[in-house]
N, C-alpha and C. Protein backbone atom coordinates (compact mmCIF):
# COMPACT_ATOMS: atom_id res chain seq x y z
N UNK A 1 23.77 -7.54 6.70
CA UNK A 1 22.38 -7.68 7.10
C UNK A 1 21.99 -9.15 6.97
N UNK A 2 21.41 -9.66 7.90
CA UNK A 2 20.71 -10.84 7.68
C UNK A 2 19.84 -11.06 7.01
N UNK A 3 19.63 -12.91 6.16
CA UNK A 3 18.80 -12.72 5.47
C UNK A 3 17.08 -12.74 5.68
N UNK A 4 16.63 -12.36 4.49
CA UNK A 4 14.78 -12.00 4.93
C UNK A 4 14.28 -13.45 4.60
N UNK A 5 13.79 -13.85 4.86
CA UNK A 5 13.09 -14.91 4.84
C UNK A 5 11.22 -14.31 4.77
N UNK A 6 10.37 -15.16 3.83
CA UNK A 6 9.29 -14.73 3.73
C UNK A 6 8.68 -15.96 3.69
N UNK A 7 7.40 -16.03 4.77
CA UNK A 7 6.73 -17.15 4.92
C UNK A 7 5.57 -16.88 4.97
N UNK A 8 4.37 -17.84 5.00
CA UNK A 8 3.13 -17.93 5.86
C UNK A 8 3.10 -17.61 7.01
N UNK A 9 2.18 -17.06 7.58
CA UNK A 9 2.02 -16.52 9.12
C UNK A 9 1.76 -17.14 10.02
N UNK A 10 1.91 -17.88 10.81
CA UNK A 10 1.33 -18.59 12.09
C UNK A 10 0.80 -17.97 13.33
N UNK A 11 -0.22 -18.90 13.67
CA UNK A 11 -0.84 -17.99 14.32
C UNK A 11 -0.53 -16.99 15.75
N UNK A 12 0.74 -17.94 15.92
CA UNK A 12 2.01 -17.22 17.09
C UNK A 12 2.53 -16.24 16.70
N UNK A 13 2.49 -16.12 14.88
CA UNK A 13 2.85 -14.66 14.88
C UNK A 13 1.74 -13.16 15.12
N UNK A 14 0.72 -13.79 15.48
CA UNK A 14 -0.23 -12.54 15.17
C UNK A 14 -0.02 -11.55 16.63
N UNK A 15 0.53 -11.44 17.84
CA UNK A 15 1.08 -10.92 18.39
C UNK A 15 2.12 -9.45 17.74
N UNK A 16 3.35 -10.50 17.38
CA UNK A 16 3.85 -9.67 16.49
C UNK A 16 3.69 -8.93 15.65
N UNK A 17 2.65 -9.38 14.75
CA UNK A 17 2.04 -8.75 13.35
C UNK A 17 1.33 -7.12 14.11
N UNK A 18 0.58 -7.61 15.09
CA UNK A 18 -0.16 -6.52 15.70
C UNK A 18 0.59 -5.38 15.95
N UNK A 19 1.73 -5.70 16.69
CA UNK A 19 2.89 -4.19 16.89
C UNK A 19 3.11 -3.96 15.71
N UNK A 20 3.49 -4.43 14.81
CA UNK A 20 3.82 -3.84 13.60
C UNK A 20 3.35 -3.32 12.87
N UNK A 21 1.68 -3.79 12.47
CA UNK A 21 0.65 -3.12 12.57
C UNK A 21 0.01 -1.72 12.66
N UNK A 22 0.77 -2.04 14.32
CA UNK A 22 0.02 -0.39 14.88
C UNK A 22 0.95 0.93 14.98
N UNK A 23 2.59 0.28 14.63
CA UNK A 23 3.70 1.08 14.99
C UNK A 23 3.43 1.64 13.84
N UNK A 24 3.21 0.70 12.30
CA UNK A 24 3.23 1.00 10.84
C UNK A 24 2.17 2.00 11.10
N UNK A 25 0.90 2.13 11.66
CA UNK A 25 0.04 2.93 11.29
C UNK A 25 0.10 4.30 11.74
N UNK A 26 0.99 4.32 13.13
CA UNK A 26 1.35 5.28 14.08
C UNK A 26 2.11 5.99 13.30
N UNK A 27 3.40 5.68 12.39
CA UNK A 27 4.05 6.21 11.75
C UNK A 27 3.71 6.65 10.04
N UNK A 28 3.18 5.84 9.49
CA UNK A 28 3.22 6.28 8.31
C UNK A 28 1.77 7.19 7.91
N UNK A 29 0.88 6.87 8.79
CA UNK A 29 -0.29 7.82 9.32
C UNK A 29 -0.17 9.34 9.68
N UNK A 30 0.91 9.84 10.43
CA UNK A 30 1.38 10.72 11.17
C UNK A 30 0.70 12.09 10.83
N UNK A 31 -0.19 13.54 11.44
CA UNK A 31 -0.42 14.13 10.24
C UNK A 31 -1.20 14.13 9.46
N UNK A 32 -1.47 13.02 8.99
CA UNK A 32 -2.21 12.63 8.53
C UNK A 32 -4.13 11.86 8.64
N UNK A 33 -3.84 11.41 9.98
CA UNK A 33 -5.14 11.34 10.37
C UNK A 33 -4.79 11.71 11.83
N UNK A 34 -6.26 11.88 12.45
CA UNK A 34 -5.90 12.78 13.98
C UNK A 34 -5.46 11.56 14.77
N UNK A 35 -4.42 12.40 15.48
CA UNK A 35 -3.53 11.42 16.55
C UNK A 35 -4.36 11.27 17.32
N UNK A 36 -5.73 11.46 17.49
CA UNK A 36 -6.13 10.63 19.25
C UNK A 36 -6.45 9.44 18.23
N UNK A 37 -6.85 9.58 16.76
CA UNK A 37 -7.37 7.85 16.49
C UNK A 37 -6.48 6.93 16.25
N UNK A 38 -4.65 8.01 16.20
CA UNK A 38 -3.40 6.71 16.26
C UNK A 38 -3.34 6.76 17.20
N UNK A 39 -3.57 7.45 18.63
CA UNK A 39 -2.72 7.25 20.13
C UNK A 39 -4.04 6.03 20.28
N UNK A 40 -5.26 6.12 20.16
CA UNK A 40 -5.98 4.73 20.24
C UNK A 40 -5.84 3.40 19.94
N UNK A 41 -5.10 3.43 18.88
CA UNK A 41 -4.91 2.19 18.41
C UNK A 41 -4.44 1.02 19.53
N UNK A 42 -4.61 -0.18 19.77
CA UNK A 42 -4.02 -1.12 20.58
C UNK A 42 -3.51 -1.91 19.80
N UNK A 43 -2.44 -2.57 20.54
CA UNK A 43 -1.44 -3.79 20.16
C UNK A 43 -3.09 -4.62 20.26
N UNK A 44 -3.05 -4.86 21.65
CA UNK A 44 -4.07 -5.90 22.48
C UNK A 44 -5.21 -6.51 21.03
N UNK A 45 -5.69 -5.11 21.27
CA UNK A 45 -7.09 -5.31 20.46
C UNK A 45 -6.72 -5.95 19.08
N UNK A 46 -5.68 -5.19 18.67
CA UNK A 46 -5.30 -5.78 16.99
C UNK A 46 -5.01 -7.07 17.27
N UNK A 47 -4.35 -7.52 18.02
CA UNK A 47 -3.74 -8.93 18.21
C UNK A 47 -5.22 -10.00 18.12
N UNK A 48 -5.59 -9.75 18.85
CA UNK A 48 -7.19 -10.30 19.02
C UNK A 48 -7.86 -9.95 17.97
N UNK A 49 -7.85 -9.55 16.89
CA UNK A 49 -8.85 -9.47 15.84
C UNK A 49 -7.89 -9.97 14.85
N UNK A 50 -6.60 -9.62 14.79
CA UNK A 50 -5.68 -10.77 13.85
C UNK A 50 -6.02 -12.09 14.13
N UNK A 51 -5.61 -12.60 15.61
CA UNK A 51 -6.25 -14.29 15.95
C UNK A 51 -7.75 -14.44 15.70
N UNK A 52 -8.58 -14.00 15.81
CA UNK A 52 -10.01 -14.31 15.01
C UNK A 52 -10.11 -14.53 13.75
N UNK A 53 -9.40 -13.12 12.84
CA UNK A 53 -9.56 -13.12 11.62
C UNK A 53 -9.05 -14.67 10.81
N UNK A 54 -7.53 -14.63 11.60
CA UNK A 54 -7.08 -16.00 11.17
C UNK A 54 -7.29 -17.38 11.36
N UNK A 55 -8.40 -17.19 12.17
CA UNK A 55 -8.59 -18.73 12.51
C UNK A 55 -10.19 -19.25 12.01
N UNK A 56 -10.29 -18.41 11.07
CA UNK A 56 -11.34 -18.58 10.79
C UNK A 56 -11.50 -19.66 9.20
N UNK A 57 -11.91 -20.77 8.75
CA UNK A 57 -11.58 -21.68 8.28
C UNK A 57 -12.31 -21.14 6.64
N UNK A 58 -12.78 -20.98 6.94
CA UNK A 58 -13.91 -19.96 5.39
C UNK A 58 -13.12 -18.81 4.81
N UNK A 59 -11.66 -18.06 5.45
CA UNK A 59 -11.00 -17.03 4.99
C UNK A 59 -9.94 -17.34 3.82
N UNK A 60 -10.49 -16.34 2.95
CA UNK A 60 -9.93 -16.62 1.19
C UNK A 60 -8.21 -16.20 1.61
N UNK A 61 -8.29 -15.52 2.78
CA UNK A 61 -7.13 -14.25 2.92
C UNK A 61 -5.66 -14.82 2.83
N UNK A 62 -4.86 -14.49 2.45
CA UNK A 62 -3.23 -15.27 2.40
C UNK A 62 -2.58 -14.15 2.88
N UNK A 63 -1.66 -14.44 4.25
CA UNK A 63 -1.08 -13.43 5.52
C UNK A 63 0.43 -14.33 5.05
N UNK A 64 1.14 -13.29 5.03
CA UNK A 64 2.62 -13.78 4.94
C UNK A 64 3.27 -12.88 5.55
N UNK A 65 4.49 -13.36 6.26
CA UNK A 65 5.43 -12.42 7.47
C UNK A 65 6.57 -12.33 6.62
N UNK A 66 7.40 -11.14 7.03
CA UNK A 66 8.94 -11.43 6.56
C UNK A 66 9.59 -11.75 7.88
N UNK A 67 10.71 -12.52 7.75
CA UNK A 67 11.47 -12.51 9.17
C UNK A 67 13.11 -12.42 8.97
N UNK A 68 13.82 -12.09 9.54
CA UNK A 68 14.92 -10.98 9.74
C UNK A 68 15.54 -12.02 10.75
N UNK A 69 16.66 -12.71 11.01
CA UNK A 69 17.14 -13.44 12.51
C UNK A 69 16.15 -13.60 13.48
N UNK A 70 15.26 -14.48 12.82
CA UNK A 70 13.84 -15.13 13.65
C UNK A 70 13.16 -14.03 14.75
N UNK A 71 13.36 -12.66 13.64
CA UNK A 71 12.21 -12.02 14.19
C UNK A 71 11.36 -11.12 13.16
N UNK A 72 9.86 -11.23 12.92
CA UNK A 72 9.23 -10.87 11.96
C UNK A 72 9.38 -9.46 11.88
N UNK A 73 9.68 -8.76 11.23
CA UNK A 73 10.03 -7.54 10.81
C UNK A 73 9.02 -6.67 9.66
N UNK A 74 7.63 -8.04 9.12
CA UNK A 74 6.66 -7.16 8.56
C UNK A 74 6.03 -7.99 7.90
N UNK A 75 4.60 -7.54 7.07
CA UNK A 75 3.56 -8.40 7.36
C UNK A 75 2.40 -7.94 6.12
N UNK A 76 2.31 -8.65 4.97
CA UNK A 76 1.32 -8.75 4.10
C UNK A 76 -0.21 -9.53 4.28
N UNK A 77 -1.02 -8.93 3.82
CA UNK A 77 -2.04 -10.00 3.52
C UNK A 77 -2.76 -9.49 2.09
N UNK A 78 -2.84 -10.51 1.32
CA UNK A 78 -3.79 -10.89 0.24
C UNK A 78 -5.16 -11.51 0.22
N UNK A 79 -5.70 -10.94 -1.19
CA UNK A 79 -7.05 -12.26 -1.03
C UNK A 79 -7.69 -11.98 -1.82
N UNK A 80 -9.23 -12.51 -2.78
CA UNK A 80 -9.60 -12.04 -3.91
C UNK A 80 -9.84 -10.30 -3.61
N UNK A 81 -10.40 -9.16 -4.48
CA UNK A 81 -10.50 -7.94 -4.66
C UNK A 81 -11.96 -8.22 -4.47
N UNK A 82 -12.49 -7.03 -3.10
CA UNK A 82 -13.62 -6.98 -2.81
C UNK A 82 -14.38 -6.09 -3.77
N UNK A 83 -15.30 -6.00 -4.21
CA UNK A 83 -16.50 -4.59 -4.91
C UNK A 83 -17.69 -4.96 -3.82
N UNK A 84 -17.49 -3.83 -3.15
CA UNK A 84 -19.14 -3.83 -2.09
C UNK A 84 -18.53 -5.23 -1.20
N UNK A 85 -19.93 -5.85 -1.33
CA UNK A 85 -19.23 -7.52 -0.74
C UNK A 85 -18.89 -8.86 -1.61
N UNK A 86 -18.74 -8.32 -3.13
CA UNK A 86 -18.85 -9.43 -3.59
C UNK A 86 -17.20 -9.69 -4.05
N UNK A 87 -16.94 -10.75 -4.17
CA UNK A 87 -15.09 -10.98 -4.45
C UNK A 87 -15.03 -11.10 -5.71
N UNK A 88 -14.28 -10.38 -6.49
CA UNK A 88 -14.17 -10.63 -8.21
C UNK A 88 -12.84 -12.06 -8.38
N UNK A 89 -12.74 -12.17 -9.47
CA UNK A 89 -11.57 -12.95 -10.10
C UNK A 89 -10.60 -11.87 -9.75
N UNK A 90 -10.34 -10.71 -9.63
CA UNK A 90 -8.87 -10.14 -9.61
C UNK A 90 -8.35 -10.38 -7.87
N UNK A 91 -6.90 -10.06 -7.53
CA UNK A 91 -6.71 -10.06 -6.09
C UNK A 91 -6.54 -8.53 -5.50
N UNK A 92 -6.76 -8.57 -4.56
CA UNK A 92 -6.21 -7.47 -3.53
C UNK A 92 -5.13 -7.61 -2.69
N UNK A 93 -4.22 -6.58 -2.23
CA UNK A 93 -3.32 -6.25 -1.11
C UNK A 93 -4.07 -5.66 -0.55
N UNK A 94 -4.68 -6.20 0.47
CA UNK A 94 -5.22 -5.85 1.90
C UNK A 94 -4.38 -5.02 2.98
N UNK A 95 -3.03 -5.44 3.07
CA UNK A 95 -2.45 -4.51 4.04
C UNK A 95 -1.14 -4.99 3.75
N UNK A 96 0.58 -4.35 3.91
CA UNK A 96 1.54 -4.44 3.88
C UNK A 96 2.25 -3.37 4.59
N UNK A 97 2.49 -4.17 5.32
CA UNK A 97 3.16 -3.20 6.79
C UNK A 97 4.77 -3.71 6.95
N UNK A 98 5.15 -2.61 7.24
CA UNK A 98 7.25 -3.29 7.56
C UNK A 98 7.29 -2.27 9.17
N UNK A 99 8.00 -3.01 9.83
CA UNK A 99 8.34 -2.30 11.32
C UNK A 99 9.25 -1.31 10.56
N UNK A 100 8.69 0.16 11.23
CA UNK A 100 8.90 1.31 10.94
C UNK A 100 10.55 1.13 11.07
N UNK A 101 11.63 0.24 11.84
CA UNK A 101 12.83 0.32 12.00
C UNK A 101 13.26 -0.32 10.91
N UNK A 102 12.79 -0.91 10.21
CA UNK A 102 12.99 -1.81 9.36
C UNK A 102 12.73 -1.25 8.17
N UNK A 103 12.32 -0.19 7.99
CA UNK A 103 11.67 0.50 6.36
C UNK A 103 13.17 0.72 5.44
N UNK A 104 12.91 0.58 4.23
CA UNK A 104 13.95 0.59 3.65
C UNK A 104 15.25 -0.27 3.20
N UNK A 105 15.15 -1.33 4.03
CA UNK A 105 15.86 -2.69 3.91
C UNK A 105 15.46 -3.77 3.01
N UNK A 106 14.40 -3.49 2.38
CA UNK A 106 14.04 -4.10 1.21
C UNK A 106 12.58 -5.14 2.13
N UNK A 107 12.46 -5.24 3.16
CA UNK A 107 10.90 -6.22 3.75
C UNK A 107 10.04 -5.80 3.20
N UNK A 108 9.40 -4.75 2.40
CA UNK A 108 8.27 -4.24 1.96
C UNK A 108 8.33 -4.80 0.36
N UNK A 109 9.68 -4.62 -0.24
CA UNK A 109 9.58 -5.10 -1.83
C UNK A 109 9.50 -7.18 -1.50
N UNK A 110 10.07 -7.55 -0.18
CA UNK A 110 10.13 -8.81 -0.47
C UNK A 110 8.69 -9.11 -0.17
N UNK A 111 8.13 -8.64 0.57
CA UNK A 111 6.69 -9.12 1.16
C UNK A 111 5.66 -8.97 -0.52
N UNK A 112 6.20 -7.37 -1.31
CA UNK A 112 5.52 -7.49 -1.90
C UNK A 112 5.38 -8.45 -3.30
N UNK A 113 6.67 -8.95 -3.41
CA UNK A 113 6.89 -9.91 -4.86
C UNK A 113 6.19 -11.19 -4.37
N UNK A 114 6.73 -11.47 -3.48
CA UNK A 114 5.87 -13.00 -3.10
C UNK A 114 4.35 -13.01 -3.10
N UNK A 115 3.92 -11.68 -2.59
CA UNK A 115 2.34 -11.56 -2.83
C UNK A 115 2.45 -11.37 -4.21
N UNK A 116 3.00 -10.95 -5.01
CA UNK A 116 2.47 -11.23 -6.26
C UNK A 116 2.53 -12.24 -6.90
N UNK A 117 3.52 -12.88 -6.17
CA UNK A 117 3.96 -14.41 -6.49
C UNK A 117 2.51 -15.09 -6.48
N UNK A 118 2.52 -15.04 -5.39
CA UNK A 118 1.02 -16.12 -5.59
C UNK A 118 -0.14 -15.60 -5.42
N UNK A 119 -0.32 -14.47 -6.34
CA UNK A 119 -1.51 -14.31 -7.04
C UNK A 119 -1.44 -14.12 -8.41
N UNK A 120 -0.54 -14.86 -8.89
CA UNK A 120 -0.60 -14.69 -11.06
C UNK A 120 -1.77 -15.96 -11.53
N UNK A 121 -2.83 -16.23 -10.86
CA UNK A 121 -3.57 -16.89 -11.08
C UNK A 121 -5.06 -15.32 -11.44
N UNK A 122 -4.58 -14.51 -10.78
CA UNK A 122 -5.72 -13.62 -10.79
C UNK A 122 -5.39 -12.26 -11.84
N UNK A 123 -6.22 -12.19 -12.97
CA UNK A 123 -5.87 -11.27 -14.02
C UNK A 123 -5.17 -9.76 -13.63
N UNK A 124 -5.88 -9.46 -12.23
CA UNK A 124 -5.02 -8.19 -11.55
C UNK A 124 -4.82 -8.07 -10.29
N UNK A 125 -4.00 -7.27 -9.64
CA UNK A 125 -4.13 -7.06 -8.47
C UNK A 125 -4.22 -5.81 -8.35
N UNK A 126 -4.90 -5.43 -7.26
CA UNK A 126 -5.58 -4.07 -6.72
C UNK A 126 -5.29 -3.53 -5.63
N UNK A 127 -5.28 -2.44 -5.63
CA UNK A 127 -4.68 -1.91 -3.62
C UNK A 127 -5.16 -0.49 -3.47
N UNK A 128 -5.44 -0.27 -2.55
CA UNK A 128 -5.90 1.11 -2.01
C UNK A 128 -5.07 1.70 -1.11
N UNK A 129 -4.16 2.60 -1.28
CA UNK A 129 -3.41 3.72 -1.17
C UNK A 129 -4.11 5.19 -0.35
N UNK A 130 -3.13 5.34 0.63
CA UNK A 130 -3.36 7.23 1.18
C UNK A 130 -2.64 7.68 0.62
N UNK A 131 -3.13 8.98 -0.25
CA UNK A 131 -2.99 9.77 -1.68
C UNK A 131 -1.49 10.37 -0.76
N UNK A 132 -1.42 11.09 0.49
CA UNK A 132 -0.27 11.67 0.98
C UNK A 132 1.24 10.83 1.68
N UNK A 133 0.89 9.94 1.33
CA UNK A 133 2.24 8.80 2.17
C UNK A 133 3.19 8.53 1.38
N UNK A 134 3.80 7.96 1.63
CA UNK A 134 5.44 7.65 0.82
C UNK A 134 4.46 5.97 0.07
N UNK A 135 3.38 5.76 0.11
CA UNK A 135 2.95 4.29 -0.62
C UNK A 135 2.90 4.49 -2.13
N UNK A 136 2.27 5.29 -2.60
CA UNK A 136 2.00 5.59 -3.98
C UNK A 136 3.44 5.24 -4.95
N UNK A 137 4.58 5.99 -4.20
CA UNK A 137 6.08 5.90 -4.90
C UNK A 137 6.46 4.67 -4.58
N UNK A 138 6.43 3.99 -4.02
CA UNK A 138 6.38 2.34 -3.51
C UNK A 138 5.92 1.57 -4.65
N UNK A 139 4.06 1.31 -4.87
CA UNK A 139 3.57 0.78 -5.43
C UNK A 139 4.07 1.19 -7.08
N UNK A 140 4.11 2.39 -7.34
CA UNK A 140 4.27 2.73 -8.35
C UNK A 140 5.94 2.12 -9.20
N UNK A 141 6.87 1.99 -8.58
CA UNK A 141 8.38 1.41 -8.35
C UNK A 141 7.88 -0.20 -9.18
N UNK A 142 6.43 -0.80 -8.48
CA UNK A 142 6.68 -2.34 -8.30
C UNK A 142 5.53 -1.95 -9.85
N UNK A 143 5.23 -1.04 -10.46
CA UNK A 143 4.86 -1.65 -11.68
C UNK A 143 3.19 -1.73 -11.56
N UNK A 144 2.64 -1.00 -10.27
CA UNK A 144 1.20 -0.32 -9.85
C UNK A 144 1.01 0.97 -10.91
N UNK A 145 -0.09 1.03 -10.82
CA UNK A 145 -0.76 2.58 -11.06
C UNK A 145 -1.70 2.82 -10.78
N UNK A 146 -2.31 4.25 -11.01
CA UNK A 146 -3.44 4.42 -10.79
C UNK A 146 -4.53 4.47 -11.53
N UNK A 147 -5.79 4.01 -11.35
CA UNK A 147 -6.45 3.60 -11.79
C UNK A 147 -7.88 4.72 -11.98
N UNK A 148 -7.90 5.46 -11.22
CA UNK A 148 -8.69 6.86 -11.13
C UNK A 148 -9.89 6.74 -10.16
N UNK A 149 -9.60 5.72 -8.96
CA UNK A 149 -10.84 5.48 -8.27
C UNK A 149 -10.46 5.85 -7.11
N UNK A 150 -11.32 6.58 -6.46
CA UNK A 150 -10.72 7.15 -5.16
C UNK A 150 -11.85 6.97 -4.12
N UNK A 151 -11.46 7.01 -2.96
CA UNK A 151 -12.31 6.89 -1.64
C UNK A 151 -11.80 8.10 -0.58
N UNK A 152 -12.72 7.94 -0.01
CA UNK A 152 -12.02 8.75 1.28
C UNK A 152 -12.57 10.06 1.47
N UNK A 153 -12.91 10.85 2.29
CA UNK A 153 -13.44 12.56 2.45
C UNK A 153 -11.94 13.39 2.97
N UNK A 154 -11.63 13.04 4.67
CA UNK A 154 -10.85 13.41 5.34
C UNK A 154 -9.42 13.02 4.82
N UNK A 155 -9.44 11.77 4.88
CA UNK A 155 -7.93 11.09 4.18
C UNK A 155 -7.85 9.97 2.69
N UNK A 156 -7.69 11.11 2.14
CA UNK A 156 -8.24 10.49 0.39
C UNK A 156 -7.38 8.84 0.17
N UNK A 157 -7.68 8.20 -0.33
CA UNK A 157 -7.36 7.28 -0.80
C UNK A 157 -7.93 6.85 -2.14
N UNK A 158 -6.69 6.46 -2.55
CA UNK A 158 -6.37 5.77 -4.01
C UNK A 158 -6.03 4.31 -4.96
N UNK A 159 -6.69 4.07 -5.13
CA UNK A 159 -6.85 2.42 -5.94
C UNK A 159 -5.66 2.43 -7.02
N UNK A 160 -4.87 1.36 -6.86
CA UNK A 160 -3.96 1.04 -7.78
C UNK A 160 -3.79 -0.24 -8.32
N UNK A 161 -3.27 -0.35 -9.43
CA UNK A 161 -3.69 -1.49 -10.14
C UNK A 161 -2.64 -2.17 -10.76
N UNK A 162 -2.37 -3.46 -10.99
CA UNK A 162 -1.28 -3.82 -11.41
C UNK A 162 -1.70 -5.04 -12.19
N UNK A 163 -1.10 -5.11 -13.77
CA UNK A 163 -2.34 -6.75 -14.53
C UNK A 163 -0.96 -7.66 -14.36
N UNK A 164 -1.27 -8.78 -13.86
CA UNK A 164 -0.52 -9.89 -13.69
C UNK A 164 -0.88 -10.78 -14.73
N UNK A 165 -1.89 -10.97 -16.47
CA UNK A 165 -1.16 -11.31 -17.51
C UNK A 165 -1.35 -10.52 -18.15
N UNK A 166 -0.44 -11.16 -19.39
CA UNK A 166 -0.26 -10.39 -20.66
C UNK A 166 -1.38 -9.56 -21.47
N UNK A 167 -2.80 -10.39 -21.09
CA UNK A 167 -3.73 -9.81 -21.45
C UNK A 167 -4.93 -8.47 -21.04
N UNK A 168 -3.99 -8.01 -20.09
CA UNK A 168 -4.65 -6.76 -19.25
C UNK A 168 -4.15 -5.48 -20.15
């Protein structure tokens, strides 16, 4: 297997990011929420709200790709941990997606160490989880848990928590 390489995102990748994105959501969604709101999803549209999101000069957010023989194969973003609208000192995983062909090859643990990599400035990191997906056994592997805060009516979701120092 070739090696993964994990970088910053450019904004040429947000194309890419978008299929991966929507394939990740198509698939690991499945079942799980109603297929007309995954058969909706667009590359197009995501692509275009990735290039906005990212070009926006005021964004706390840190987007990192993995890439596979110079082709991105999956796609983190970080940034402080929202409550309501206000940003605490801890960080969040905003989203971590691996092309569904690609699951299992290790792009999801590399995407996720480097995001933790550079957030040990922030006392924790935080992530919100669908209670029924293969994520929970994921996060839980990298040293997450749960934290007992939940969201969601239709498709429950779950807050997990991980203290990046000694003093959590």
């Amino acid at each position: 297997m070739d090696t993964l390489t994990i970088r910053p995102m450019a904004l040429a990748d947000c194309e890419r990011v978008a299929e991966i994105r929507v394939t990740g959501r198509r698939h690991a969604y499945r079942g799980l929420m109603p297929q007309a709101d995954l058969d909706g999803l667009s590359v197009e549209a995501d692509a275009e709200s990735r290039r906005a999101h990212f070009t926006r000069p005021d964004d706390p957010t840190t987007h990192l790709v993995a890439e596979r023989a110079g082709q991105v194969v999956g796609w983190a973003s970080t940034g402080p941990y929202r409550d309501g609208r206000t940003l605490t000192r801890d960080a969040e995983l905003y989203a971590l997606y691996a092309d569904p062909a690609h699951l299992g090859t290790g792009v999801g643990r590399a995407l996720l160490a480097e995001a933790l990599a550079r957030s040990t400035a922030h006392p924790r990191m935080l992530l919100w989880v669908l209670r029924d997906t293969r994520a929970p056994r994921f996060y839980e592997r990298a040293g997450f848990r749960p934290d007992g805060a939940e969201d969601g009516m239709s498709v429950p979701e779950v807050r997990y928590v991980r203290c990046q120092l000694r003093c959590c």
